[in-house]
PDB file of N, CA and C in Angstrom:
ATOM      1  N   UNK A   1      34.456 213.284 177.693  1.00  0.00           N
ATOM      2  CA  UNK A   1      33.780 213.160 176.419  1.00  0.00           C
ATOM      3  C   UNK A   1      34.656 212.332 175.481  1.00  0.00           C
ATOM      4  N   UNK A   2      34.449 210.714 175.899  1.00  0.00           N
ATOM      5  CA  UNK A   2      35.539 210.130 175.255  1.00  0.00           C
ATOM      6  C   UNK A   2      34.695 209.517 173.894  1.00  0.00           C
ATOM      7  N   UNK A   3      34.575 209.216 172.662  1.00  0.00           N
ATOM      8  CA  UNK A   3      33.966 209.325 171.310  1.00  0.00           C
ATOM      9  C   UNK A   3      34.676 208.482 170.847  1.00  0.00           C
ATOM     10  N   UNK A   4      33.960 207.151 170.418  1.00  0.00           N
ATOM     11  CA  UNK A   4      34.349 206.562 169.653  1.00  0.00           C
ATOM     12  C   UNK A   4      34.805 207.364 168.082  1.00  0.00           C
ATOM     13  N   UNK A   5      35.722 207.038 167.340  1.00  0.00           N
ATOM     14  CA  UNK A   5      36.351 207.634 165.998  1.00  0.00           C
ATOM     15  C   UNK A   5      35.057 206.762 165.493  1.00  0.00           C
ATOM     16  N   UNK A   6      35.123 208.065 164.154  1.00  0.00           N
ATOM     17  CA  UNK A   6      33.854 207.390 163.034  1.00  0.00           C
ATOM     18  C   UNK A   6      34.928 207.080 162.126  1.00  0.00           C
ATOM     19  N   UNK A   7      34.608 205.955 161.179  1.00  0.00           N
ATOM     20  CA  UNK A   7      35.054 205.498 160.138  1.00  0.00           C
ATOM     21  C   UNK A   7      34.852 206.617 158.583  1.00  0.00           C
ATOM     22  N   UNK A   8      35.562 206.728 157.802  1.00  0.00           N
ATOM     23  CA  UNK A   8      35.564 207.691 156.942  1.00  0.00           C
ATOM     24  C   UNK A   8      36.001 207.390 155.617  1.00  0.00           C
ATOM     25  N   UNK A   9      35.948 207.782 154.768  1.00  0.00           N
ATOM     26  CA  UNK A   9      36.543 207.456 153.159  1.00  0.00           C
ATOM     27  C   UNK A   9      37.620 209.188 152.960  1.00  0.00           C
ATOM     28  N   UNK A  10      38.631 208.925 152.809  1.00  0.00           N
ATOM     29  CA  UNK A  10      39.027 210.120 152.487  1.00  0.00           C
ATOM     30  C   UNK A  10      39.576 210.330 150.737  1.00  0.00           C
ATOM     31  N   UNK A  11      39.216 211.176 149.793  1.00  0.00           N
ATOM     32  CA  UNK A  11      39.525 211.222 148.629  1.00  0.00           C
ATOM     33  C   UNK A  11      40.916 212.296 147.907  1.00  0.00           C
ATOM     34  N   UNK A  12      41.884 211.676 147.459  1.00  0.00           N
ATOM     35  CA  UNK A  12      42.702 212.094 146.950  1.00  0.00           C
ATOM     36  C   UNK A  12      42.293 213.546 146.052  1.00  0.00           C
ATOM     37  N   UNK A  13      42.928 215.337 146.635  1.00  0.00           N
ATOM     38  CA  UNK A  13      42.023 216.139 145.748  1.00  0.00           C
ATOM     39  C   UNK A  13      43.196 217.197 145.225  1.00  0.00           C
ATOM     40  N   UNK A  14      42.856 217.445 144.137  1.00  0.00           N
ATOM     41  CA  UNK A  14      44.039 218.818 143.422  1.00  0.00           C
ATOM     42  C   UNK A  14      43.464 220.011 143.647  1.00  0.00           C
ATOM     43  N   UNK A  15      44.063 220.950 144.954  1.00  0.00           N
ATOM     44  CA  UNK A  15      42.897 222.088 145.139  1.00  0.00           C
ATOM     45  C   UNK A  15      44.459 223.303 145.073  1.00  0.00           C
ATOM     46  N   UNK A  16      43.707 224.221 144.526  1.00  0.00           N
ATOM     47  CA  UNK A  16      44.968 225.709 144.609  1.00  0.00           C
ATOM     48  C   UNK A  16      44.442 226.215 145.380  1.00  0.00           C
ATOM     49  N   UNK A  17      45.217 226.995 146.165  1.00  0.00           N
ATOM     50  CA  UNK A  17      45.408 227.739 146.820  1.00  0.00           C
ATOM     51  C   UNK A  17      46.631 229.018 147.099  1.00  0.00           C
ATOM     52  N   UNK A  18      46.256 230.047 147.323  1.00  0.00           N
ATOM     53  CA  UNK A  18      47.460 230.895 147.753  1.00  0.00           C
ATOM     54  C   UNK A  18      48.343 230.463 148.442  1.00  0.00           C
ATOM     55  N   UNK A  19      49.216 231.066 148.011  1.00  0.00           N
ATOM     56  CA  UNK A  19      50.843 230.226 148.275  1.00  0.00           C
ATOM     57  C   UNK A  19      50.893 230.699 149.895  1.00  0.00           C
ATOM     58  N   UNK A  20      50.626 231.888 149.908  1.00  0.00           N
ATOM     59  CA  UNK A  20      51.150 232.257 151.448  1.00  0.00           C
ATOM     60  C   UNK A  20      49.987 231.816 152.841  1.00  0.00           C
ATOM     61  N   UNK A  21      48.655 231.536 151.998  1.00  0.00           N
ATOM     62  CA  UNK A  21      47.868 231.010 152.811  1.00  0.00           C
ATOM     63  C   UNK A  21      47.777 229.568 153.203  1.00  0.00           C
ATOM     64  N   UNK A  22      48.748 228.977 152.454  1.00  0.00           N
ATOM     65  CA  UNK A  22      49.336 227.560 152.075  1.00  0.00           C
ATOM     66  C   UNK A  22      50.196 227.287 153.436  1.00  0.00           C
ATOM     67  N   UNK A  23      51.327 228.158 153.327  1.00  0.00           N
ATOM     68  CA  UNK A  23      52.336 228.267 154.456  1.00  0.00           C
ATOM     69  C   UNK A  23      52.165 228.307 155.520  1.00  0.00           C
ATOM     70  N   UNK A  24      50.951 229.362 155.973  1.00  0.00           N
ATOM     71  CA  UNK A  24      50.283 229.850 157.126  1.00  0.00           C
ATOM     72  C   UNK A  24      49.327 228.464 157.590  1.00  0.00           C
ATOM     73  N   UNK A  25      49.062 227.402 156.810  1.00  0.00           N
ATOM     74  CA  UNK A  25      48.360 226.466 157.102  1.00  0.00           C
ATOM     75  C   UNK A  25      48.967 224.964 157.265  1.00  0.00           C
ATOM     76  N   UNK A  26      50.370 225.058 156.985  1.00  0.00           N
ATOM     77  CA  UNK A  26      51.173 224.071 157.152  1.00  0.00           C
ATOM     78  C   UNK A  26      52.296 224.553 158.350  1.00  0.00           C
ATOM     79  N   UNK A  27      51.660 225.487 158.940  1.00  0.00           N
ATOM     80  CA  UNK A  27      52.963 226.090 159.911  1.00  0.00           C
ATOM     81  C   UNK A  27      51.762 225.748 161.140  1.00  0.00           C
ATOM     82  N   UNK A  28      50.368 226.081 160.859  1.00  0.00           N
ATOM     83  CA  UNK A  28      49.386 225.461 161.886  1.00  0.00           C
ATOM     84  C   UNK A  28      50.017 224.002 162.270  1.00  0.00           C
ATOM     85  N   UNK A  29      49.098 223.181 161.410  1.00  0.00           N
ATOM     86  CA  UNK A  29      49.802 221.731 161.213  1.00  0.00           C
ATOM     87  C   UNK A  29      50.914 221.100 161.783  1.00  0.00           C
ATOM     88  N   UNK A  30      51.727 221.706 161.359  1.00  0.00           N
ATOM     89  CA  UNK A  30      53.180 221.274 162.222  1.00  0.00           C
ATOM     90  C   UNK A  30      53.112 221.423 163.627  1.00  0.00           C
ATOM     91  N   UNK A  31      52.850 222.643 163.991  1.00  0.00           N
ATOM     92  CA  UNK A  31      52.655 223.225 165.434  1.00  0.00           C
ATOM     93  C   UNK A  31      51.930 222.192 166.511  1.00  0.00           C
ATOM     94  N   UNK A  32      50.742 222.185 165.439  1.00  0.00           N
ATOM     95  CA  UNK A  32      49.562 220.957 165.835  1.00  0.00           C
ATOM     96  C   UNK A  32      50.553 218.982 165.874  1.00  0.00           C
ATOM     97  N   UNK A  33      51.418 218.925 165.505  1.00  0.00           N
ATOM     98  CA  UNK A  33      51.371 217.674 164.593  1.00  0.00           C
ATOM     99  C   UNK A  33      50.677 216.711 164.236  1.00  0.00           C
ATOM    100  N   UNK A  34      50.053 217.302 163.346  1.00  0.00           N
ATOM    101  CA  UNK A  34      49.013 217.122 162.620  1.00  0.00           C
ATOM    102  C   UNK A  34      49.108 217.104 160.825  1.00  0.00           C
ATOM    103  N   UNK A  35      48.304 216.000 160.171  1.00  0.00           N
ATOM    104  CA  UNK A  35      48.845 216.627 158.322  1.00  0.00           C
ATOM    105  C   UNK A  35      48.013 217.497 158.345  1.00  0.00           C
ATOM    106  N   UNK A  36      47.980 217.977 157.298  1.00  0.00           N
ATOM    107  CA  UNK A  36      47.214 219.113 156.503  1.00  0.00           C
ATOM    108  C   UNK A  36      45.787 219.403 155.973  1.00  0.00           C
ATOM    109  N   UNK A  37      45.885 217.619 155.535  1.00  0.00           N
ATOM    110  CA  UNK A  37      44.142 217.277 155.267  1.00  0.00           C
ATOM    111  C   UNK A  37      42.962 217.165 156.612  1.00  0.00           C
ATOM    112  N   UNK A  38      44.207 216.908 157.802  1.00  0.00           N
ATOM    113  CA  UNK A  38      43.545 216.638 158.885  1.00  0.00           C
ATOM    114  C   UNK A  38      43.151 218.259 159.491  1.00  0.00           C
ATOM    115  N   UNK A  39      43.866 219.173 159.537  1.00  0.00           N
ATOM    116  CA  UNK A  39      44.037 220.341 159.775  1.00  0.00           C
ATOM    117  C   UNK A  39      42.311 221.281 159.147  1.00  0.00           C
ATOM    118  N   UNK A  40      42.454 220.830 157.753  1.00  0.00           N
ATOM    119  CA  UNK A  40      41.446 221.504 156.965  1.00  0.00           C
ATOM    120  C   UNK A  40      39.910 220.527 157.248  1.00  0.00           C
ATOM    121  N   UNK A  41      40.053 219.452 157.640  1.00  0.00           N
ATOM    122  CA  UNK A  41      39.054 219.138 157.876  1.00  0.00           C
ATOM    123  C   UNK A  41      38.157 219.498 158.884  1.00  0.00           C
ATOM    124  N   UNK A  42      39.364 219.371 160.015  1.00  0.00           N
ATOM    125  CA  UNK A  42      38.916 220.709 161.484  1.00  0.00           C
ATOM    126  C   UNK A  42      38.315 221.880 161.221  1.00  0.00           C
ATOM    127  N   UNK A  43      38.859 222.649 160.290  1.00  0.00           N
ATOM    128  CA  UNK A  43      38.303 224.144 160.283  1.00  0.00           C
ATOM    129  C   UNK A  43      37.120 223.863 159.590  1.00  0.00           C
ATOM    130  N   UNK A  44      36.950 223.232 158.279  1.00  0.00           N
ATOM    131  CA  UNK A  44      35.811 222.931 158.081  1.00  0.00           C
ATOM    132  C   UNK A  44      34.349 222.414 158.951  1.00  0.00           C
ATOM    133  N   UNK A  45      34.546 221.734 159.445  1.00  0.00           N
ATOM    134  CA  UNK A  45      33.937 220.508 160.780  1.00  0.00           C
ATOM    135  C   UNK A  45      33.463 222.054 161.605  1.00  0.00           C
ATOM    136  N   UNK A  46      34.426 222.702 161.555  1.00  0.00           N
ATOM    137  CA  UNK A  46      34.180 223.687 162.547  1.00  0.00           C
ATOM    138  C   UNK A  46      32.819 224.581 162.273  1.00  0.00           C
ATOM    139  N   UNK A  47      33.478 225.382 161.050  1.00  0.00           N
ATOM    140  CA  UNK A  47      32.719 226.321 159.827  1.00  0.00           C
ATOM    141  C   UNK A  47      31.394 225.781 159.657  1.00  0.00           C
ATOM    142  N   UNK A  48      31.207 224.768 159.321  1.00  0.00           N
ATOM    143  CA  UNK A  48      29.726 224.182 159.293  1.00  0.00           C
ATOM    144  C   UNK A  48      29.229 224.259 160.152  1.00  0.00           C
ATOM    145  N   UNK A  49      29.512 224.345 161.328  1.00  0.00           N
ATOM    146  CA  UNK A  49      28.802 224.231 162.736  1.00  0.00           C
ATOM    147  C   UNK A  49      28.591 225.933 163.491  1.00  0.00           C
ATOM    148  N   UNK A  50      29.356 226.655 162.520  1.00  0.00           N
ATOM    149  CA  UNK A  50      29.461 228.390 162.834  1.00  0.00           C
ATOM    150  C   UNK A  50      30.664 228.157 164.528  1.00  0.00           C
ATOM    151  N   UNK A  51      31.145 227.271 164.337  1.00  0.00           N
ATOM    152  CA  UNK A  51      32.446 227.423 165.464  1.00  0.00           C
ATOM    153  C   UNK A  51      33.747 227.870 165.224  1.00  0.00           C
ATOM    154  N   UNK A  52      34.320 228.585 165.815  1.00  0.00           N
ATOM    155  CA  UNK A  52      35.830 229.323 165.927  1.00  0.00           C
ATOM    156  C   UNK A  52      36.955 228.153 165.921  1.00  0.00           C
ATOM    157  N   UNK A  53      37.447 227.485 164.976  1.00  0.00           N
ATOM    158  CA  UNK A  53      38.335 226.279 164.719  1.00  0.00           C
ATOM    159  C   UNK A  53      39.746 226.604 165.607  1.00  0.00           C
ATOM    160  N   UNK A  54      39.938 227.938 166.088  1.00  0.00           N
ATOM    161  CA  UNK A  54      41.221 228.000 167.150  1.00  0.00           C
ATOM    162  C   UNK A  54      41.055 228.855 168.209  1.00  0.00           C
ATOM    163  N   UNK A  55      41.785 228.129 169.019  1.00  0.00           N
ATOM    164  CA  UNK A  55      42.315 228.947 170.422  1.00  0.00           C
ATOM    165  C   UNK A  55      42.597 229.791 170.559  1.00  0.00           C
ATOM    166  N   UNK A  56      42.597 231.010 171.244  1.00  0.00           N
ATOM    167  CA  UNK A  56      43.697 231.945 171.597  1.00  0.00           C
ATOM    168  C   UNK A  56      44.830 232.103 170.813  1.00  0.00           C
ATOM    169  N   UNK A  57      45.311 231.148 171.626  1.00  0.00           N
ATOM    170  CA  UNK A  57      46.818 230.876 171.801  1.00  0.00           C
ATOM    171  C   UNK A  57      47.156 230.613 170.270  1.00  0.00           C
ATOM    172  N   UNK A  58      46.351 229.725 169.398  1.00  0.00           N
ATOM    173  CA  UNK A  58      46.366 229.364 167.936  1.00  0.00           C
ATOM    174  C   UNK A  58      46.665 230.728 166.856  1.00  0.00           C
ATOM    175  N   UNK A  59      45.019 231.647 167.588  1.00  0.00           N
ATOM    176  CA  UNK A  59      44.806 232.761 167.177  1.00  0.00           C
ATOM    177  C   UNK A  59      46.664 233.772 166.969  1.00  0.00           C
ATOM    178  N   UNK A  60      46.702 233.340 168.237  1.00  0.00           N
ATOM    179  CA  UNK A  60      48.338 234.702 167.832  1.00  0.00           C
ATOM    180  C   UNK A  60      49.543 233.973 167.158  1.00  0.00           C
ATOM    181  N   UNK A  61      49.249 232.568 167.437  1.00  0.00           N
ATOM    182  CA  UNK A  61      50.581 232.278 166.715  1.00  0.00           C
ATOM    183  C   UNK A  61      49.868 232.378 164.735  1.00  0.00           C
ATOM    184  N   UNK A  62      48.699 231.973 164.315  1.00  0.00           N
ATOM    185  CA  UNK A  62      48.635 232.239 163.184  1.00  0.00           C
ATOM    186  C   UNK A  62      48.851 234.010 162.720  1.00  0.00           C
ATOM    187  N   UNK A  63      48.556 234.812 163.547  1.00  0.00           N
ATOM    188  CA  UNK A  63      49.014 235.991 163.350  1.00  0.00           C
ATOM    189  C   UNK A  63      50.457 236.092 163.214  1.00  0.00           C
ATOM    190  N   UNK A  64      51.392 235.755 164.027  1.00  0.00           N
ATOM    191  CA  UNK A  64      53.058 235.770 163.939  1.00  0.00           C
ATOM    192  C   UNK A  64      53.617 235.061 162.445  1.00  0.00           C
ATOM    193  N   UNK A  65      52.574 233.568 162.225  1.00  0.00           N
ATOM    194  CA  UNK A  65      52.872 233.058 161.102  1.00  0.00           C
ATOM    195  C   UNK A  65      52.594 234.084 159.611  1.00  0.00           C
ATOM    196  N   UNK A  66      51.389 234.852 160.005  1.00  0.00           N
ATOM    197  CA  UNK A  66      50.712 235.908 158.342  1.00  0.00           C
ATOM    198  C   UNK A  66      51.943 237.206 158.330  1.00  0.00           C
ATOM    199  N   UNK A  67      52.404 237.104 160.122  1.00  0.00           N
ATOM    200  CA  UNK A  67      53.503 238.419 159.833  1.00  0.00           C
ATOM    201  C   UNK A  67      54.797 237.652 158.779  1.00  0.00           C
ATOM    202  N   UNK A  68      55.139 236.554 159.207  1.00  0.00           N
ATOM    203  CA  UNK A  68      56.312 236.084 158.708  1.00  0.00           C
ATOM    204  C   UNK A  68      56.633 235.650 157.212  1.00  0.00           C
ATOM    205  N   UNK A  69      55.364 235.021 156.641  1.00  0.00           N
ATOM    206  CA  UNK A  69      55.018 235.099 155.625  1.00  0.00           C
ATOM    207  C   UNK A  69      54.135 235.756 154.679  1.00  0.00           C
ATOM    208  N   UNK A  70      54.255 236.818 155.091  1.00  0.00           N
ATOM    209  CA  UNK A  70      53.978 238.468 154.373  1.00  0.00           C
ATOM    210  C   UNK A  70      51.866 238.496 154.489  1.00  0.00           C
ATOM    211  N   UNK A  71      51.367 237.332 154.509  1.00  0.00           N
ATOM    212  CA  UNK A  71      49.921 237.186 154.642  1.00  0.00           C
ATOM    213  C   UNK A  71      49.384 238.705 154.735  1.00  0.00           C
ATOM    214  N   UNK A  72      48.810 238.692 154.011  1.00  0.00           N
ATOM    215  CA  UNK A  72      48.209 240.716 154.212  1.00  0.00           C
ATOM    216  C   UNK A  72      46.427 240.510 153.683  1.00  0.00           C
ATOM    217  N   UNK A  73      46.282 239.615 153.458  1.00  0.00           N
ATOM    218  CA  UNK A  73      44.427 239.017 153.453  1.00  0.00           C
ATOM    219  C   UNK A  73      43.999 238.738 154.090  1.00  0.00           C
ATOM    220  N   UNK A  74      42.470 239.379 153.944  1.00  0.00           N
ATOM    221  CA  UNK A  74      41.515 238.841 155.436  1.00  0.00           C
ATOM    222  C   UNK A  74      40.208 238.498 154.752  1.00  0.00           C
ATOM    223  N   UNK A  75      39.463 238.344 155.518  1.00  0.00           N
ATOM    224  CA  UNK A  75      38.702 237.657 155.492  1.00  0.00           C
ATOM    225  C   UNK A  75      37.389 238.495 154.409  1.00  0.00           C
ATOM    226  N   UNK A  76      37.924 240.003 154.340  1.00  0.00           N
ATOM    227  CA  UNK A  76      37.034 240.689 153.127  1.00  0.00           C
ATOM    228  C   UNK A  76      38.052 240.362 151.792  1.00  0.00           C
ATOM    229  N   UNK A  77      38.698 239.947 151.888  1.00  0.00           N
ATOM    230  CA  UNK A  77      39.051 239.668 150.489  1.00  0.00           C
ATOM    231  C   UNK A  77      38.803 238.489 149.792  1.00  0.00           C
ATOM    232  N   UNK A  78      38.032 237.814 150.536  1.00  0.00           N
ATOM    233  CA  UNK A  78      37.845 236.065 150.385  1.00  0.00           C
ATOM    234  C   UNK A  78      36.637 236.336 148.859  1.00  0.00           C
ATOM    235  N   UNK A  79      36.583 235.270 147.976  1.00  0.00           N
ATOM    236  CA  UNK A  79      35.546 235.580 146.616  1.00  0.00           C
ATOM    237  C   UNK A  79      36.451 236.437 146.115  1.00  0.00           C
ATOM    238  N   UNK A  80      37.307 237.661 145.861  1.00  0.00           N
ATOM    239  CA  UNK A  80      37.878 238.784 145.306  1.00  0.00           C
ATOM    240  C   UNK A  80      39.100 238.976 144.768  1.00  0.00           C
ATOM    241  N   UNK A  81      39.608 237.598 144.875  1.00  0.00           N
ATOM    242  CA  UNK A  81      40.901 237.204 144.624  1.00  0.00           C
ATOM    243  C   UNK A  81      41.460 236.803 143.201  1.00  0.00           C
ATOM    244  N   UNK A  82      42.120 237.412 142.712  1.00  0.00           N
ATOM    245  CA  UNK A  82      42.763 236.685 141.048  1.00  0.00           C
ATOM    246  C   UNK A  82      44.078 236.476 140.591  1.00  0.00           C
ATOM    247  N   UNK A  83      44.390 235.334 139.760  1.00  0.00           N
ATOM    248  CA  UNK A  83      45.607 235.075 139.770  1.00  0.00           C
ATOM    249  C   UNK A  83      46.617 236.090 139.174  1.00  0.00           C
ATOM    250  N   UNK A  84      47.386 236.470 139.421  1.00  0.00           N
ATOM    251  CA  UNK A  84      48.698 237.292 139.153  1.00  0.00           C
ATOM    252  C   UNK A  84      48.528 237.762 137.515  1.00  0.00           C
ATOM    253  N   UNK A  85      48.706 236.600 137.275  1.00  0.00           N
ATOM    254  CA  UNK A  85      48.423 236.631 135.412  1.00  0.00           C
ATOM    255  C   UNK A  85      47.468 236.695 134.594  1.00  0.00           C
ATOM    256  N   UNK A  86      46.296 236.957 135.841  1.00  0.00           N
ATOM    257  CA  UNK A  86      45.411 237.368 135.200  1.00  0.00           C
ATOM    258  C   UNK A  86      45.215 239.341 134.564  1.00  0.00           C
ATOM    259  N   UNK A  87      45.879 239.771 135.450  1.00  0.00           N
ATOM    260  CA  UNK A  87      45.606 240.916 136.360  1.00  0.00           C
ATOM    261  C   UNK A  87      46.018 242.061 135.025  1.00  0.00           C
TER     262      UNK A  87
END
């Protein structure tokens, strides 16, 4: 399944995010060597399509990564989240 690459516009974006979900997504990345924008575009690409964006093997090392960097959120806490200073 060899696919020609599609041509693309990619846009410069200022997005926040949790710091530790930040880490956990640049420790993917690396693993992958891969950047970051490329990384999030995958899971997205994925998400739209209702597909599982990792492996196994992905699966436990992002678990080892949420142990290491304290990650204690899942996926019911997603929408429920507020900043520190708000609180």
């Amino acid at each position: 399944m060899n696919q020609t690459p599609k041509t693309v516009t990619r846009v410069q974006t200022g997005v926040r995010i949790e710091r530790r979900i930040l880490k956990v997504l640049k420790t993917i990345a690396a693993e992958k060597e891969i950047g970051l924008g490329d990384l999030l575009e995958g899971i997205v690409l994925h998400a739209f399509e209702g597909k599982q964006p990792f492996s196994p093997e992905t699966i436990e090392m992002i678990s080892e990564a949420k142990n290491l960097f304290g990650l204690d959120l899942s996926a019911a806490d997603a929408h429920k989240l507020h900043e520190a200073d708000e609180a």
